[in-house]
Protein backbone atom coordinates (compact mmCIF):
# COMPACT_ATOMS: atom_id res chain seq x y z
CA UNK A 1 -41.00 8.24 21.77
CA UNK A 2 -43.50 9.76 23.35
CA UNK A 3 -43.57 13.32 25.13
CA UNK A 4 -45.52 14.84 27.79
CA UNK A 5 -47.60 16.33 25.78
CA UNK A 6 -48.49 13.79 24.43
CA UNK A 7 -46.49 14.40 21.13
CA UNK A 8 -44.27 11.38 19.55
CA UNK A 9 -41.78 11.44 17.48
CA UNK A 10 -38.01 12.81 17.58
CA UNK A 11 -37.21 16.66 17.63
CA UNK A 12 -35.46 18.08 15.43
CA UNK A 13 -32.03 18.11 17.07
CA UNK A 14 -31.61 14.58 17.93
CA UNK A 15 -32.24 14.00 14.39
CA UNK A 16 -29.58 16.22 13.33
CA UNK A 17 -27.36 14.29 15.83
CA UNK A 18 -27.95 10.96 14.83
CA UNK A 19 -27.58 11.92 11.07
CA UNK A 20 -23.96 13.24 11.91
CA UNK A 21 -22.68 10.40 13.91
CA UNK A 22 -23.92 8.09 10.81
CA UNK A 23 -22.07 10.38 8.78
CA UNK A 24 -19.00 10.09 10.77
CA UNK A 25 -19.10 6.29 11.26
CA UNK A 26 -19.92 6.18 7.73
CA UNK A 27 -16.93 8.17 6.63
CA UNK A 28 -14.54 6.46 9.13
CA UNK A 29 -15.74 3.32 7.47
CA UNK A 30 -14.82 4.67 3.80
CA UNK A 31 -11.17 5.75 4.84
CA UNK A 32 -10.68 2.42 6.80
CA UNK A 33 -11.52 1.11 3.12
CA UNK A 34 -9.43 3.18 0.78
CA UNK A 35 -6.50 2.90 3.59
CA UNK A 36 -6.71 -0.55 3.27
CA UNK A 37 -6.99 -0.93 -0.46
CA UNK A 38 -3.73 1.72 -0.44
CA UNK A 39 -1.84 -0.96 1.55
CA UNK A 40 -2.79 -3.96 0.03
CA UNK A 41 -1.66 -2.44 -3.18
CA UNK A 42 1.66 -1.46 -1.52
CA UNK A 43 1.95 -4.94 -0.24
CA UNK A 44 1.80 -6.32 -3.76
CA UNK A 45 4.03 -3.96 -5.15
CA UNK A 46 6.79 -4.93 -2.87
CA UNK A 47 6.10 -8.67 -2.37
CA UNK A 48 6.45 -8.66 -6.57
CA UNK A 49 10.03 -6.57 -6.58
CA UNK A 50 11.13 -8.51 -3.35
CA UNK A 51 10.57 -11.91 -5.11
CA UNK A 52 11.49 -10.47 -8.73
CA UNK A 53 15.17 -8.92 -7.42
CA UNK A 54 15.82 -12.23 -5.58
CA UNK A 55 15.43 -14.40 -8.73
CA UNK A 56 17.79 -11.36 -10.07
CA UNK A 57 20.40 -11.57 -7.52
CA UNK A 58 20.26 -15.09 -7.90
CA UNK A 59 20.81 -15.53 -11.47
CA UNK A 60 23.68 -12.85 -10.99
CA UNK A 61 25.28 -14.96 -8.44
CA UNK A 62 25.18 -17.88 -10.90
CA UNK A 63 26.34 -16.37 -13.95
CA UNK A 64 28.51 -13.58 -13.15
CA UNK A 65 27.85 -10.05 -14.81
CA UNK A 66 30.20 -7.10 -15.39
CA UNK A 67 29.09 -3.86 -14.99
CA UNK A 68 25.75 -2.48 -13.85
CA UNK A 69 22.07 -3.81 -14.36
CA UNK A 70 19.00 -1.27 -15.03
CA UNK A 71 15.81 -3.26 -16.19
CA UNK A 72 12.36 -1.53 -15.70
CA UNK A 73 9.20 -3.12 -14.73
CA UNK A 74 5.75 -2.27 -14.50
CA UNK A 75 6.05 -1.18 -10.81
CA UNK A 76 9.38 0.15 -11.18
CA UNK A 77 12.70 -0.56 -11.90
CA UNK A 78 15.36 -2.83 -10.88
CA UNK A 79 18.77 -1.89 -10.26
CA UNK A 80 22.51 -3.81 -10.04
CA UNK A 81 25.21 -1.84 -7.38
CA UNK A 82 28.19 -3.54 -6.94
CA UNK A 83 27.41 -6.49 -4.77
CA UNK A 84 23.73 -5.63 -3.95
CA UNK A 85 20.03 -5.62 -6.10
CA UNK A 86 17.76 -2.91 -5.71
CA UNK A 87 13.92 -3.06 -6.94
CA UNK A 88 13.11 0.52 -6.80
CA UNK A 89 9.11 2.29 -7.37
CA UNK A 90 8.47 4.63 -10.39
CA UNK A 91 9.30 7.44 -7.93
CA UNK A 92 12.32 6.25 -7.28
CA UNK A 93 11.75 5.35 -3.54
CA UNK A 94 13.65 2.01 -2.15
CA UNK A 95 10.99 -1.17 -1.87
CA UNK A 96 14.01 -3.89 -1.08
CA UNK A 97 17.84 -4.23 -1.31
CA UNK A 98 19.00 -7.66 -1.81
CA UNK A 99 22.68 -8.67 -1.33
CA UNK A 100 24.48 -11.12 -3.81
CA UNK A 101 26.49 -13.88 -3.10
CA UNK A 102 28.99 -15.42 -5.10
C-alpha cells in the first residue's frame, strides 16, 4: 500500500488489528476443536453404556435374576432397579435407562 507521501507499507494500527482478528479466528477455531473432541468423547461414552445395558437387560430378560445388579465399567457403572437398567458415568450422572421385558 502505498501513501501519499509516498510511504508504503501498513501503519502500525492496522497491524495491530489484523493480528487480533487472527487471534480471535484462531482461538474460535481451537474451542470449535476441543468442543468437538469433548462431544465426540461423550458420544462414545454413551453409545458404549447404551449398547452394553441393552445386552444387560437382555440377558436379564432371558435368565431371570433376583435382586439387584451393580457391575462397574471403565466409563461407569451399570445398575439393575426393579424392572429397568441403568448405565450410569463415574459421577454418577444418568447416560441411558433401559426397560426389561420379560
Amino acid at each position: 500500500m502505498t501513501r501519499p507521501g509516498g510511504r508504503a507499507g501498513f501503519t502500525l494500527v492496522e497491524v495491530v488489528v489484523a493480528l487480533l482478528l487472527l487471534e480471535l479466528f484462531l482461538f474460535g477455531a481451537l474451542m470449535s476443536m476441543r468442543l468437538g473432541a469433548h462431544r465426540a468423547r461423550r458420544g462414545l461414552v454413551v453409545e458404549h453404556a447404551v449398547w452394553t445395558a441393552a445386552a444387560l437387560a437382555d440377558s436379564i430378560a432371558h435368565h431371570g435374576t433376583d435382586g439387584t445388579i451393580h457391575r462397574a465399567r471403565s466409563w461407569g457403572w451399570l445398575v439393575r432397579v426393579a424392572d429397568r437398567v441403568e448405565a450410569r458415568d463415574s459421577t454418577g450422572r444418568l447416560l441411558v435407562s433401559v426397560e426389561v421385558r420379560r
